[in-house]
Structures are given as structure tokens and as C-alpha cells.
C-alpha atoms as a PDB file:
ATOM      1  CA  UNK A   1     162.572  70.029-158.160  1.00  0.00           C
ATOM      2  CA  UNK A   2     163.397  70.807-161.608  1.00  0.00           C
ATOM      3  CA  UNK A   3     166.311  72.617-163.163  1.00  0.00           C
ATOM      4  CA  UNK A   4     165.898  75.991-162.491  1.00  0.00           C
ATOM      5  CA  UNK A   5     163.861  75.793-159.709  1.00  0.00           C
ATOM      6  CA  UNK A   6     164.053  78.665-157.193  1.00  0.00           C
ATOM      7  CA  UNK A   7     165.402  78.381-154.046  1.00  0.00           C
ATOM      8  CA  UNK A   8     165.684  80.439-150.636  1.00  0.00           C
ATOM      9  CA  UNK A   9     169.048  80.898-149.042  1.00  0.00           C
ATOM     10  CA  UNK A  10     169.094  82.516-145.917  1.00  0.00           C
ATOM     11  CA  UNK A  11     172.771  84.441-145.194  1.00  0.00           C
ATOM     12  CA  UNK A  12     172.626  85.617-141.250  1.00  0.00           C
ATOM     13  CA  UNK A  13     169.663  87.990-140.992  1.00  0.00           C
ATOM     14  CA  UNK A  14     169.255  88.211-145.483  1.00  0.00           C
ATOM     15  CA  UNK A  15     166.924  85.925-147.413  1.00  0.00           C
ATOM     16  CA  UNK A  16     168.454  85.999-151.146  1.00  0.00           C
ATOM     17  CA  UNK A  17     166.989  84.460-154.143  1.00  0.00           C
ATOM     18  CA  UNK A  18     168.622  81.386-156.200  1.00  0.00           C
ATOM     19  CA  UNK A  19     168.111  78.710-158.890  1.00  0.00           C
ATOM     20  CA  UNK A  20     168.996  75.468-158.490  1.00  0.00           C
ATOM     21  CA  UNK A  21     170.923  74.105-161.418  1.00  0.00           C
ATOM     22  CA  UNK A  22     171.475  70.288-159.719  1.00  0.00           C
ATOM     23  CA  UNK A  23     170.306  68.571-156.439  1.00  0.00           C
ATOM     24  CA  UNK A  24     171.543  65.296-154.913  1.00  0.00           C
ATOM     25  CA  UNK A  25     171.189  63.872-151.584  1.00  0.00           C
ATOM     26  CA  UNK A  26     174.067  65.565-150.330  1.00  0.00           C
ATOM     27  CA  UNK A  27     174.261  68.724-151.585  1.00  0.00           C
ATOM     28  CA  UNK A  28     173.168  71.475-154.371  1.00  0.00           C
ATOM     29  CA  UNK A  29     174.671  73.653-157.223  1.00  0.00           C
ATOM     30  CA  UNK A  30     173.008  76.550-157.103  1.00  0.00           C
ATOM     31  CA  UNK A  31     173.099  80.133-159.316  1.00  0.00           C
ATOM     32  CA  UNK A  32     172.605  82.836-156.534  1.00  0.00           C
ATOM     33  CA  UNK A  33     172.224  86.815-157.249  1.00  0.00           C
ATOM     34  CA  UNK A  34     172.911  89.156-154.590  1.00  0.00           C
ATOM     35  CA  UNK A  35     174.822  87.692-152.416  1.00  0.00           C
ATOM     36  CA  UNK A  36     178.711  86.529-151.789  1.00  0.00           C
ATOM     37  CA  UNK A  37     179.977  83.913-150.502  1.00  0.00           C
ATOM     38  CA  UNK A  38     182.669  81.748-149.726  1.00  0.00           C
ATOM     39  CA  UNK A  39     183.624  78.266-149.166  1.00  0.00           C
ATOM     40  CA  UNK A  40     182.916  77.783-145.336  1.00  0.00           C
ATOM     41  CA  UNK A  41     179.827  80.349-145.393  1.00  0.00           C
ATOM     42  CA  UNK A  42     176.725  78.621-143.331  1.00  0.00           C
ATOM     43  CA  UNK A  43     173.334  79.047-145.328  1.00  0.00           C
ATOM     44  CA  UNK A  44     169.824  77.654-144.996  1.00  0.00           C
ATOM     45  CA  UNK A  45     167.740  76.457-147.809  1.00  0.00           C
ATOM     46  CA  UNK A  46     163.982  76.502-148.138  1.00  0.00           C
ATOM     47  CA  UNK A  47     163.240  74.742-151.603  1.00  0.00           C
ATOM     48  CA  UNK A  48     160.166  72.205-152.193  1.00  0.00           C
ATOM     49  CA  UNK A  49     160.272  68.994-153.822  1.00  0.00           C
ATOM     50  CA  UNK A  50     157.348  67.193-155.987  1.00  0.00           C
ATOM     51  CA  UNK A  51     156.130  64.617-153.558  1.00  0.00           C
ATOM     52  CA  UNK A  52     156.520  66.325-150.475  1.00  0.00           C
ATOM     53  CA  UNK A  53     153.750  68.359-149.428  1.00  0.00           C
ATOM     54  CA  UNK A  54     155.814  71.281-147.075  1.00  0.00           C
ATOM     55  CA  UNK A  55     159.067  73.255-148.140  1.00  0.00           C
ATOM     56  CA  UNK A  56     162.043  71.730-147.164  1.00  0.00           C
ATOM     57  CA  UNK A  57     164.360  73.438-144.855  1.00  0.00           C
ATOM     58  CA  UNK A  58     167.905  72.577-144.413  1.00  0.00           C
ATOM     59  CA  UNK A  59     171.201  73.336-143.486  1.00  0.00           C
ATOM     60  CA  UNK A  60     174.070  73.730-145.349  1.00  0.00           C
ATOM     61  CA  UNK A  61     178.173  74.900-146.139  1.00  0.00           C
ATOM     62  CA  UNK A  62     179.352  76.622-149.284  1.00  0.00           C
ATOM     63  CA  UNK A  63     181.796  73.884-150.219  1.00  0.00           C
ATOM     64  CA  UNK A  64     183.131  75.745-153.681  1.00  0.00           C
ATOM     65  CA  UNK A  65     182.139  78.831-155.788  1.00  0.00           C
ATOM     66  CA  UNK A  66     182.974  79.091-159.090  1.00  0.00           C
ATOM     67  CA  UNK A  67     186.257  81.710-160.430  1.00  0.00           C
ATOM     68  CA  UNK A  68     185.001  82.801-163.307  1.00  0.00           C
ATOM     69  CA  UNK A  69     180.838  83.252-162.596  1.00  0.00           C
ATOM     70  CA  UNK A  70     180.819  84.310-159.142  1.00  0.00           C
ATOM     71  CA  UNK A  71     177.148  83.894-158.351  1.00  0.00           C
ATOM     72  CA  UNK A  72     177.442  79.808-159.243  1.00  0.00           C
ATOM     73  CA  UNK A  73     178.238  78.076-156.008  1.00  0.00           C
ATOM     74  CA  UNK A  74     177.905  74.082-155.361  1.00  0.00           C
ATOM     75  CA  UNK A  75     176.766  73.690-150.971  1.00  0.00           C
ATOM     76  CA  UNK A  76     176.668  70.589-149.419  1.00  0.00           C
ATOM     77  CA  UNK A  77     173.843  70.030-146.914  1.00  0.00           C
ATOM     78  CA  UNK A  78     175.169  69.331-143.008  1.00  0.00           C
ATOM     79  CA  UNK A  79     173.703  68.182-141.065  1.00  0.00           C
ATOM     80  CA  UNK A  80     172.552  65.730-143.964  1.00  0.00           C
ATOM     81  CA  UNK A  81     168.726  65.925-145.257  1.00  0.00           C
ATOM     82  CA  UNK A  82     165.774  63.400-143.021  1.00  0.00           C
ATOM     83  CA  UNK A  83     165.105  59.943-144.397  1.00  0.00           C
ATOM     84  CA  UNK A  84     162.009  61.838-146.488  1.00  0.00           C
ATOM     85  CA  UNK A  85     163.644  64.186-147.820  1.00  0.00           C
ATOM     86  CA  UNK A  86     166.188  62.266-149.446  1.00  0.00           C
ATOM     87  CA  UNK A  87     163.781  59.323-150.583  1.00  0.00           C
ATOM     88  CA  UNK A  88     161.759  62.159-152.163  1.00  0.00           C
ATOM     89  CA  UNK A  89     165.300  62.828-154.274  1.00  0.00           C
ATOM     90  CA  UNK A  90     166.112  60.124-155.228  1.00  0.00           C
ATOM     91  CA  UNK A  91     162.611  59.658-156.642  1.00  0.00           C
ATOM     92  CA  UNK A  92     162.866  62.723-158.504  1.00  0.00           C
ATOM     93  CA  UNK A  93     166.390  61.456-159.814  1.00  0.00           C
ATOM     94  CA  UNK A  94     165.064  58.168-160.981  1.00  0.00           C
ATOM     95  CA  UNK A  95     161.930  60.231-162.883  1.00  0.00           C
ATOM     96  CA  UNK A  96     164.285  62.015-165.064  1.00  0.00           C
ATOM     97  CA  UNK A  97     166.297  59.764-166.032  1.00  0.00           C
END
């Protein structure tokens, strides 16, 4: 997953459309149009990552949103991402640096 990166975020019945501006094993900052929410709010993700073959799906809370851009909101996954998943991040985290 690359900066700017799109990204599915499912609010209750609404499927909205994001960019991902960081990722880490815990959580996501994320630039999201359409949609508003708040620290607390429950979302899903569907976003793929380079050496996993299927879309990643997973769980997580709004933990802040930014005051001045609205749409720019940092969510931490919970429950946390499968053994995979995060191996497959912190690949991608060593590549670019």
C-alpha cells in the first residue's frame, strides 16, 4: 500500500471512498470524502496490500479527526489485524525505507 492508496470504509449500511495517507500495524490515517465521523465511530476497511493476494478486511474505531480538515481522520484497527496481515506491513514499511 502506497501513499495515496484508496481505501473502502464501510459506515453502517454506506461504502465511502478514502485515501490512505499512512498505515501501521495498528491503525491508519486516512483522507475520507463523504462521510462524517467521530472519534468512537465503528468502520470497516477493505484495502489490499502488495504481497497479499486478497483485500484485506478489518475492523476498526475513529480514534481522532482532524479540526481544521474535517475529512482527515487517523482509526485504529480493533480487533488488531491477523499475523499476515501485519507481517505483510511491516514488509511494506521496511521497503520504503
Amino acid at each position: 500500500m502506497e501513499r495515496g492508496d484508496r481505501v473502502e470504509v464501510k459506515v453502517g449500511e454506506h461504502t465511502h471512498s478514502a485515501v490512505a495517507l499512512d498505515i501501521s500495524t495498528s491503525g491508519m490515517r486516512l483522507e475520507i470524502s463523504g462521510a462524517m465521523l467521530g472519534p468512537g465511530d465503528r468502520v470497516m476497511l477493505v484495502f489490499s496490500l502488495p504481497e497479499l493476494d486478497e483485500k484485506v478486511e478489518a475492523q476498526a474505531s475513529v480514534c481522532w479527526v482532524d479540526r481544521v480538515r474535517g475529512e482527515i481522520c487517523g482509526v485504529q484497527f480493533s480487533p488488531g489485524l491477523r499475523a499476515r496481515e501485519v507481517w505483510a506491513i511491516n514488509r511494506l514499511k521496511r521497503e520504503s525505507t
